[in-house]
PDB file of N, CA and C in Angstrom:
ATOM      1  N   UNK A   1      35.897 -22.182  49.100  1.00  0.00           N
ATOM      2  CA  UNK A   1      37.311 -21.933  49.333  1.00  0.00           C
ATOM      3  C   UNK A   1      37.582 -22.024  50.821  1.00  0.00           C
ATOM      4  N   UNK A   2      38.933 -22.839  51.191  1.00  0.00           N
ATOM      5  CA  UNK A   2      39.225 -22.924  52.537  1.00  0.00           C
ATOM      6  C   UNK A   2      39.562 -21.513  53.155  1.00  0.00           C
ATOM      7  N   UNK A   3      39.661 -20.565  54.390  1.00  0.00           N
ATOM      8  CA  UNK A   3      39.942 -19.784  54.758  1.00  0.00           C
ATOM      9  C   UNK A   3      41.495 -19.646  54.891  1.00  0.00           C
ATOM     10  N   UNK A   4      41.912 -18.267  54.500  1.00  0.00           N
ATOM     11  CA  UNK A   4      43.318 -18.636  54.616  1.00  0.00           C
ATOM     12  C   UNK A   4      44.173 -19.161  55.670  1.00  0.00           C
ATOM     13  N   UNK A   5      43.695 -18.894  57.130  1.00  0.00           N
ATOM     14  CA  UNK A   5      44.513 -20.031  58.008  1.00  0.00           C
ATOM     15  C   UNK A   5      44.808 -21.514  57.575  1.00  0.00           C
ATOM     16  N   UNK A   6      43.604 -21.742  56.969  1.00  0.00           N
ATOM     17  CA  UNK A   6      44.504 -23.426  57.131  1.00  0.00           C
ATOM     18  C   UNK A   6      45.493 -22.984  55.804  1.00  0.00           C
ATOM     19  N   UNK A   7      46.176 -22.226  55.305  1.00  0.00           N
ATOM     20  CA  UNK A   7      47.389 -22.267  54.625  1.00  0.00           C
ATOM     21  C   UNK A   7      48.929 -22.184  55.481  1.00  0.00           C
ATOM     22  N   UNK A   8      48.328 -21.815  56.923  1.00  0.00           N
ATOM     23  CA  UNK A   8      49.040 -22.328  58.291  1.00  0.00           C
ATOM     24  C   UNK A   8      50.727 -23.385  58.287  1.00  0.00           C
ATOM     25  N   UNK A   9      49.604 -24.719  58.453  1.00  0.00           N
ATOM     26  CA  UNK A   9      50.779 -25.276  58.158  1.00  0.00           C
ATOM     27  C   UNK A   9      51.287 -25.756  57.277  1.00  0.00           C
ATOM     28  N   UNK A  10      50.939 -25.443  55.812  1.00  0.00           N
ATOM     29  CA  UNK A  10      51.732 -25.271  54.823  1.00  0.00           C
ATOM     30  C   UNK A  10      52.963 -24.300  54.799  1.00  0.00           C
ATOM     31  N   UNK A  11      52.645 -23.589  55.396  1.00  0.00           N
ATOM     32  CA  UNK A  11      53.623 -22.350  55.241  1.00  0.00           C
ATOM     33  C   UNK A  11      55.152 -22.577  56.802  1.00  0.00           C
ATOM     34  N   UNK A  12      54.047 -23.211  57.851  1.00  0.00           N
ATOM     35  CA  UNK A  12      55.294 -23.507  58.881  1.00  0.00           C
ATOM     36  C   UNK A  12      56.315 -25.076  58.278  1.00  0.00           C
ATOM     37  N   UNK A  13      55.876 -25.780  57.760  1.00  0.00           N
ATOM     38  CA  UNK A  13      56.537 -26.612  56.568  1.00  0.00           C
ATOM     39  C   UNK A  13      57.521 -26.216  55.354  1.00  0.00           C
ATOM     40  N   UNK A  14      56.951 -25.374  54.764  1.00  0.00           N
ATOM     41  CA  UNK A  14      57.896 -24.637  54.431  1.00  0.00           C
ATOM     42  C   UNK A  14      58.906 -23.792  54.683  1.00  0.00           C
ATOM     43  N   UNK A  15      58.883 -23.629  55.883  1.00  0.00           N
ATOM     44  CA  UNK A  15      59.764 -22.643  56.752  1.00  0.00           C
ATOM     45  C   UNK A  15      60.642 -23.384  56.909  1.00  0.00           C
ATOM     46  N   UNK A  16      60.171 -25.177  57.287  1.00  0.00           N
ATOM     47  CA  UNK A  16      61.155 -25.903  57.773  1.00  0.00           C
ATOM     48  C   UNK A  16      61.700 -26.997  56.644  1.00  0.00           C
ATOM     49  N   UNK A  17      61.814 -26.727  55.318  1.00  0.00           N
ATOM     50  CA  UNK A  17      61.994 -27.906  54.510  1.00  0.00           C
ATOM     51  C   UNK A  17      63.176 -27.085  54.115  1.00  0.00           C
ATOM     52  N   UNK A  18      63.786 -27.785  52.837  1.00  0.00           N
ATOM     53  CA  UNK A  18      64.690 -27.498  51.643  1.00  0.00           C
ATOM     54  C   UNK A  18      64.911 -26.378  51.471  1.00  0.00           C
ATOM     55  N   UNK A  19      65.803 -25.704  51.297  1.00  0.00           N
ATOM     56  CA  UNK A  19      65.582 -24.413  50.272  1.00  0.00           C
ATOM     57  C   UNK A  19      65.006 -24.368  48.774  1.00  0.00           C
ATOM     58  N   UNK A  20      64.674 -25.704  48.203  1.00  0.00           N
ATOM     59  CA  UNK A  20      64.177 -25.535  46.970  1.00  0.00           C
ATOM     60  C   UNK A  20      62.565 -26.097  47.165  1.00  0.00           C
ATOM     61  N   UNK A  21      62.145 -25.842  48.650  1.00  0.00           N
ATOM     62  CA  UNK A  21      60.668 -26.110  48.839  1.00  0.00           C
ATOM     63  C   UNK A  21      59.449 -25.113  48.000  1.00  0.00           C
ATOM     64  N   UNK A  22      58.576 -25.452  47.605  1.00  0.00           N
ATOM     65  CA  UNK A  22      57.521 -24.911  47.085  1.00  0.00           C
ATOM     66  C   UNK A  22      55.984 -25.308  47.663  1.00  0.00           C
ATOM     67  N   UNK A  23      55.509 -24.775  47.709  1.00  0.00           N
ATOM     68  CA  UNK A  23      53.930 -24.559  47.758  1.00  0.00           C
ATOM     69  C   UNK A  23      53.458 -25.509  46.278  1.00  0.00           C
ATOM     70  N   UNK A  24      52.814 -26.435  46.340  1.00  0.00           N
ATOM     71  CA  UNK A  24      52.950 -26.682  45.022  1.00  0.00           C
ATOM     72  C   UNK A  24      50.550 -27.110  44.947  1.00  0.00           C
ATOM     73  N   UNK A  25      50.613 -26.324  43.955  1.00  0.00           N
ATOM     74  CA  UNK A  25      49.151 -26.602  43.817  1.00  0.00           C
ATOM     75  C   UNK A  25      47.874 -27.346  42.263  1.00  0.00           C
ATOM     76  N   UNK A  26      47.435 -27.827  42.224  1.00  0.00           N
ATOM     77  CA  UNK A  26      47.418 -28.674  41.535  1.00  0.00           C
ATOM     78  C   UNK A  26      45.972 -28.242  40.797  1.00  0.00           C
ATOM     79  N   UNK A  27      46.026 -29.004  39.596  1.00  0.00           N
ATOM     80  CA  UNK A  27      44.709 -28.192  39.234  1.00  0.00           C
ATOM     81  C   UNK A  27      43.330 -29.315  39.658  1.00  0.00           C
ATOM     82  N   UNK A  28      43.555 -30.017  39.920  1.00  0.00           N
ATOM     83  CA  UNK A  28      42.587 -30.815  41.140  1.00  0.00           C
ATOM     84  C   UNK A  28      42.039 -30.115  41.926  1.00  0.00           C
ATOM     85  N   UNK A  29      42.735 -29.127  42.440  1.00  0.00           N
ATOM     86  CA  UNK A  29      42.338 -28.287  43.352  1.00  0.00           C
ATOM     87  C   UNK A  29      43.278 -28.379  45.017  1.00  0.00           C
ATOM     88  N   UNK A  30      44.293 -29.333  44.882  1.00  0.00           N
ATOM     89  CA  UNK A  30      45.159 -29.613  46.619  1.00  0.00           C
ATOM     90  C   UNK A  30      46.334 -28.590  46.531  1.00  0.00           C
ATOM     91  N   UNK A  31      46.788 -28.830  47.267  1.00  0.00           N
ATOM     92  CA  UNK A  31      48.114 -28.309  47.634  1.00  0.00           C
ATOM     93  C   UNK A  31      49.372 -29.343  49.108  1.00  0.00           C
ATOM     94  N   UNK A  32      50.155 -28.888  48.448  1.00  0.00           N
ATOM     95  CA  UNK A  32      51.061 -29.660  49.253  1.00  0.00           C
ATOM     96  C   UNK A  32      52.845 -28.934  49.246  1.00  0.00           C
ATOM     97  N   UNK A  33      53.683 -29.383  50.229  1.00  0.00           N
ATOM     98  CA  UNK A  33      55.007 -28.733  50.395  1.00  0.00           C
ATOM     99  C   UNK A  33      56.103 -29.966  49.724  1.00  0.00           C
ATOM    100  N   UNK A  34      56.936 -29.454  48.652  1.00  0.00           N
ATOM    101  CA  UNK A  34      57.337 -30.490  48.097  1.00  0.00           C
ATOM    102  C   UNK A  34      58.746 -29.513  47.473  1.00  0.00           C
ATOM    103  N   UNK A  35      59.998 -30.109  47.200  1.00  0.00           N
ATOM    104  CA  UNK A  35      61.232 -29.791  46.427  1.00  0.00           C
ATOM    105  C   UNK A  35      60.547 -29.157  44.821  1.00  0.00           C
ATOM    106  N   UNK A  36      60.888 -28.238  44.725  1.00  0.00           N
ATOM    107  CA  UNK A  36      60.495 -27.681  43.222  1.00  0.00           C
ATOM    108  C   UNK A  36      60.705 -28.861  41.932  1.00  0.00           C
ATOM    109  N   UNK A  37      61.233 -29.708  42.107  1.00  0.00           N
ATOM    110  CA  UNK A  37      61.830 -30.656  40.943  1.00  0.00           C
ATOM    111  C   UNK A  37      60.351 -31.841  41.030  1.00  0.00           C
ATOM    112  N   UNK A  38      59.704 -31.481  41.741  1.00  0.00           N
ATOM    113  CA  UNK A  38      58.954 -32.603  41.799  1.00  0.00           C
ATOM    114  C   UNK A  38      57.719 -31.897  41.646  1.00  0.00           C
ATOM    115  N   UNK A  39      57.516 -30.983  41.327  1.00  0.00           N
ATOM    116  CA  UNK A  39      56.237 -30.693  40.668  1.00  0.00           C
ATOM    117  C   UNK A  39      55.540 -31.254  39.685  1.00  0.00           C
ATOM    118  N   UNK A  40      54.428 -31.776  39.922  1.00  0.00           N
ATOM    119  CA  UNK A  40      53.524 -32.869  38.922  1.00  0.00           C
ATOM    120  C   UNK A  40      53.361 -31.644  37.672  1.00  0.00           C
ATOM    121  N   UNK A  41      52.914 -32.431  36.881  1.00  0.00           N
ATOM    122  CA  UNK A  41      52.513 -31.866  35.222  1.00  0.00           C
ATOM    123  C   UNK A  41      51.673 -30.993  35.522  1.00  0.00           C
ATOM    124  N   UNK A  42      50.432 -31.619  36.488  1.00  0.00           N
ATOM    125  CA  UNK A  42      49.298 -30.566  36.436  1.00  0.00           C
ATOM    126  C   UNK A  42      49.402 -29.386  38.136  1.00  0.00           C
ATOM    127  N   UNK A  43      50.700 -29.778  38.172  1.00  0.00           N
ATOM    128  CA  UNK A  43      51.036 -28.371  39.367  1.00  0.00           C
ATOM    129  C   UNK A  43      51.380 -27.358  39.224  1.00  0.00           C
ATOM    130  N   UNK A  44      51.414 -26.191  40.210  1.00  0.00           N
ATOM    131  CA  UNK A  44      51.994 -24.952  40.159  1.00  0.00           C
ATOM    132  C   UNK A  44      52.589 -24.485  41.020  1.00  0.00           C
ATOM    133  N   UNK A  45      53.658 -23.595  41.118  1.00  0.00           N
ATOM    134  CA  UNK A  45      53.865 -23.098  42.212  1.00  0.00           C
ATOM    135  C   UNK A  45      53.074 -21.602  42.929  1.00  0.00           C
ATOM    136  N   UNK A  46      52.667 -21.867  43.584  1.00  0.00           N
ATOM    137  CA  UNK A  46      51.735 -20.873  44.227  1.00  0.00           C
ATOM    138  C   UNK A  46      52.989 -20.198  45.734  1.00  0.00           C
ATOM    139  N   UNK A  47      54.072 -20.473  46.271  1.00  0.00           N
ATOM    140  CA  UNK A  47      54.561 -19.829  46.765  1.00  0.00           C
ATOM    141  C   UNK A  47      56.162 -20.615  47.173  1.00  0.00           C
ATOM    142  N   UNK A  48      57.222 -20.312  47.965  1.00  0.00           N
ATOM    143  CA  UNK A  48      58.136 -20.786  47.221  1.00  0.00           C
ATOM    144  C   UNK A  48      58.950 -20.536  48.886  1.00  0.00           C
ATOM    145  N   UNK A  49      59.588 -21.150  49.558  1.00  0.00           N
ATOM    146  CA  UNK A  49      61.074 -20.856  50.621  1.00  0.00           C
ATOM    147  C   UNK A  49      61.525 -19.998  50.489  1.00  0.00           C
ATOM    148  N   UNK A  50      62.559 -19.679  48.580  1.00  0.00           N
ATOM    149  CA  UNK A  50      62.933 -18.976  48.685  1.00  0.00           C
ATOM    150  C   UNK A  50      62.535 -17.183  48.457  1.00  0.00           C
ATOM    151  N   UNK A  51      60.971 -17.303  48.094  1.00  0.00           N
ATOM    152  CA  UNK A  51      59.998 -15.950  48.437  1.00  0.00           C
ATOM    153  C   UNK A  51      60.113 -15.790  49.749  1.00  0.00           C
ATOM    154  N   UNK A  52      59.655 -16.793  50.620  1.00  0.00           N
ATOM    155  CA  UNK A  52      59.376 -16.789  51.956  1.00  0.00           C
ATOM    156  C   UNK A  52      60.682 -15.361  53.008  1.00  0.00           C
ATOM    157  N   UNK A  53      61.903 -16.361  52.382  1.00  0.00           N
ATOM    158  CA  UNK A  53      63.207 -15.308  52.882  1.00  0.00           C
ATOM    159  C   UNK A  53      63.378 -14.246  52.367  1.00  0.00           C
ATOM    160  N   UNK A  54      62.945 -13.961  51.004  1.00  0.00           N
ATOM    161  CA  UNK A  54      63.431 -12.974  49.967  1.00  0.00           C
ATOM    162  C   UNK A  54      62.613 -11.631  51.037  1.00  0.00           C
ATOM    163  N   UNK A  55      61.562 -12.410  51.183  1.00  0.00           N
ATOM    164  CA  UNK A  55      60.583 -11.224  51.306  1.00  0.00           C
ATOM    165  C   UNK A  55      60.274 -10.876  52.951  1.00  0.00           C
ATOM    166  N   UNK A  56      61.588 -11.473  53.209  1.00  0.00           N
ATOM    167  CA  UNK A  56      61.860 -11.418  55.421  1.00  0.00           C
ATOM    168  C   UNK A  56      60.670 -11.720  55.756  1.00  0.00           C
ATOM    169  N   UNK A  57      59.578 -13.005  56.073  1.00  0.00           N
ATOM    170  CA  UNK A  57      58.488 -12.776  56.486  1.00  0.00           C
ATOM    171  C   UNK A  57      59.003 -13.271  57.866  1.00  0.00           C
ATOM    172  N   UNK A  58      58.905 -12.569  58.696  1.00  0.00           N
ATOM    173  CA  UNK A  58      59.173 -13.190  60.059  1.00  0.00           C
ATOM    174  C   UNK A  58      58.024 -14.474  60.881  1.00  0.00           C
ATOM    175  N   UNK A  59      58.437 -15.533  61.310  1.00  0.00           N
ATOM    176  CA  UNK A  59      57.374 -16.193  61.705  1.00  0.00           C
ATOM    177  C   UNK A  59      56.056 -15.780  63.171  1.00  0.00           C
ATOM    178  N   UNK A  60      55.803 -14.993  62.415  1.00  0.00           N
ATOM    179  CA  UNK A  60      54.761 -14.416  63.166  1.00  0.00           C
ATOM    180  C   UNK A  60      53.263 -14.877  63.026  1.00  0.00           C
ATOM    181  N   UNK A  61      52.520 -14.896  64.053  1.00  0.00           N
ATOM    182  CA  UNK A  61      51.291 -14.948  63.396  1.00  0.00           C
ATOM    183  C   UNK A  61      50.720 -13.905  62.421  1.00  0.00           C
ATOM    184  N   UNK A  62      51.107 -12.533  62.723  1.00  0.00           N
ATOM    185  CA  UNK A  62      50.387 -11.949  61.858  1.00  0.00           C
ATOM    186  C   UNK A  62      51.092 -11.314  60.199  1.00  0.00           C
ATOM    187  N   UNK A  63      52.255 -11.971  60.586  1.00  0.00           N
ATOM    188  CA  UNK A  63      53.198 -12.149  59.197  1.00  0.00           C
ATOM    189  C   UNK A  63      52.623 -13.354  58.270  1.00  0.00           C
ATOM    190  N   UNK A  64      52.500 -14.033  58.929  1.00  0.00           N
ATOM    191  CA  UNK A  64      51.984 -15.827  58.408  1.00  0.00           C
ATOM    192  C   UNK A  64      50.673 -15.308  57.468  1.00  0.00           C
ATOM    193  N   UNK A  65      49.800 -14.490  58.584  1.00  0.00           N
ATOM    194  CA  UNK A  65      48.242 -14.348  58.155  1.00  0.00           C
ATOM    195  C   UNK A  65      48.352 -13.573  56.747  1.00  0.00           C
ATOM    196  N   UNK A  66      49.154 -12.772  56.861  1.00  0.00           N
ATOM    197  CA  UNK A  66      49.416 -11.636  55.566  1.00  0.00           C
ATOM    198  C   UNK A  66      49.729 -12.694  54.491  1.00  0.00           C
ATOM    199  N   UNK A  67      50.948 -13.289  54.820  1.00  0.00           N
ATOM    200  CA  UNK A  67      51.093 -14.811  53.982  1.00  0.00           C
ATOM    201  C   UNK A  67      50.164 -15.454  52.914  1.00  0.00           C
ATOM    202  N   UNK A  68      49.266 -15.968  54.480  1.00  0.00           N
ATOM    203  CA  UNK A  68      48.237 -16.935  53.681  1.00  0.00           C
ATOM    204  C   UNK A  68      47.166 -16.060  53.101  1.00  0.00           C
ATOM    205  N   UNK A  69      46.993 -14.739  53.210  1.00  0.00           N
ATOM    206  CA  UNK A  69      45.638 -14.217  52.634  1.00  0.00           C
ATOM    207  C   UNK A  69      46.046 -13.743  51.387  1.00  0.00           C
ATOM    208  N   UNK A  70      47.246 -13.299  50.911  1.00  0.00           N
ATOM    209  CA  UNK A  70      48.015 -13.171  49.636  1.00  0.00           C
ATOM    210  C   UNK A  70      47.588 -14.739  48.759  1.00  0.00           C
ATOM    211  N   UNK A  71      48.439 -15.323  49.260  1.00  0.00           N
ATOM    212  CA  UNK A  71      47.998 -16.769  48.326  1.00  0.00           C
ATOM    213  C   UNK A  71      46.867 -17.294  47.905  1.00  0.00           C
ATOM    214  N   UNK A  72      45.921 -16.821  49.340  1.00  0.00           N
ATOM    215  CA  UNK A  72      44.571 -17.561  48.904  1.00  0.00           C
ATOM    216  C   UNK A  72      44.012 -16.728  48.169  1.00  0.00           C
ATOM    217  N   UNK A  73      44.498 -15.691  47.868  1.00  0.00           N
ATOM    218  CA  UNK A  73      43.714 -14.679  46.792  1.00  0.00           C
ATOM    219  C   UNK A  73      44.125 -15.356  45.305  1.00  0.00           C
ATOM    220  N   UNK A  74      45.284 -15.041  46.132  1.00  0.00           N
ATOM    221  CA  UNK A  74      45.733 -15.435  44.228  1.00  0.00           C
ATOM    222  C   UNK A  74      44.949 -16.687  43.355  1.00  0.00           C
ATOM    223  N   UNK A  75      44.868 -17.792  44.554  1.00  0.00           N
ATOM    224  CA  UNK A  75      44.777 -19.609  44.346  1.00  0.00           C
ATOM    225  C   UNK A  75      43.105 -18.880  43.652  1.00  0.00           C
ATOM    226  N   UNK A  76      42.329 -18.299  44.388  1.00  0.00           N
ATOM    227  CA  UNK A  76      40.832 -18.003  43.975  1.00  0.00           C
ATOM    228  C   UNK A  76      40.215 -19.476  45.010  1.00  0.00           C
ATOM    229  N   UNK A  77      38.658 -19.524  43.925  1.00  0.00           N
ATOM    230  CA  UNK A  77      38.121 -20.771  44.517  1.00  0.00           C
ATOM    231  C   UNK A  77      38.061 -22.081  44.506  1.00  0.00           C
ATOM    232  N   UNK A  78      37.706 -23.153  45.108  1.00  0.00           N
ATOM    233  CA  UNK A  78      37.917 -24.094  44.470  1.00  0.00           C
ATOM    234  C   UNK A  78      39.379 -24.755  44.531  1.00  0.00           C
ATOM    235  N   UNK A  79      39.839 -25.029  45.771  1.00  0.00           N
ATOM    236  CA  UNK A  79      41.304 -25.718  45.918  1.00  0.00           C
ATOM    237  C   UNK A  79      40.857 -25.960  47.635  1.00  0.00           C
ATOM    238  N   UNK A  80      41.929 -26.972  47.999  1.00  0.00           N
ATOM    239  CA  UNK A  80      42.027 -28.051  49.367  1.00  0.00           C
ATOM    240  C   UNK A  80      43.156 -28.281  49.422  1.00  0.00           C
ATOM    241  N   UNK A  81      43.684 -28.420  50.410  1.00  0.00           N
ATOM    242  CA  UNK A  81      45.061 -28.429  51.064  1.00  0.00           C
ATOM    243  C   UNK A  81      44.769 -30.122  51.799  1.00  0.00           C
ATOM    244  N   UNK A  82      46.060 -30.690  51.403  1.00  0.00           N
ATOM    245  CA  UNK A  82      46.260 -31.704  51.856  1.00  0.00           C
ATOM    246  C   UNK A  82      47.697 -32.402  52.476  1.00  0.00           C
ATOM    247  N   UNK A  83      47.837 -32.831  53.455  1.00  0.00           N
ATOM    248  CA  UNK A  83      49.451 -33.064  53.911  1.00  0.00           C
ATOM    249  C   UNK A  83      50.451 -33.407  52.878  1.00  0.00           C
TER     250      UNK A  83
END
């Protein structure tokens, strides 16, 4: 399993996309920042823009870190992040 930093700039991508951006993760094992409507068959959403605001994360580093160590728990092992 990748360490949760590199969920980094997934998450500053999402800060800066759509409001209907998602975390979207695949059972391949990747992940990528994409409009919710475009989630492949074998994707999921693992975190979401509008969580991001719901839940005031301020762009902090150590807001971010809380971020990514939530997700990567959840994701477990066995997943890669890709642009």
């Amino acid at each position: 399993m990748h360490a949760p930093s590199s969920l980094f700039g997934h998450l500053v991508a999402l800060m800066h996309a759509t409001g209907d951006a998602v975390v979207a993760v695949s059972a391949a094992g990747t992940a990528r920042v994409c409009p919710r409507a475009e989630l492949g068959a074998t994707e999921r959403e693992a975190y979401s823009r509008e969580l991001l605001l719901a839940e005031g994360v301020v762009p902090t580093p150590a807001a971010l870190h809380d971020v990514m160590a939530r997700i990567a728990a959840e994701l477990g092992d066995g997943w890669d992040l890709v642009a």
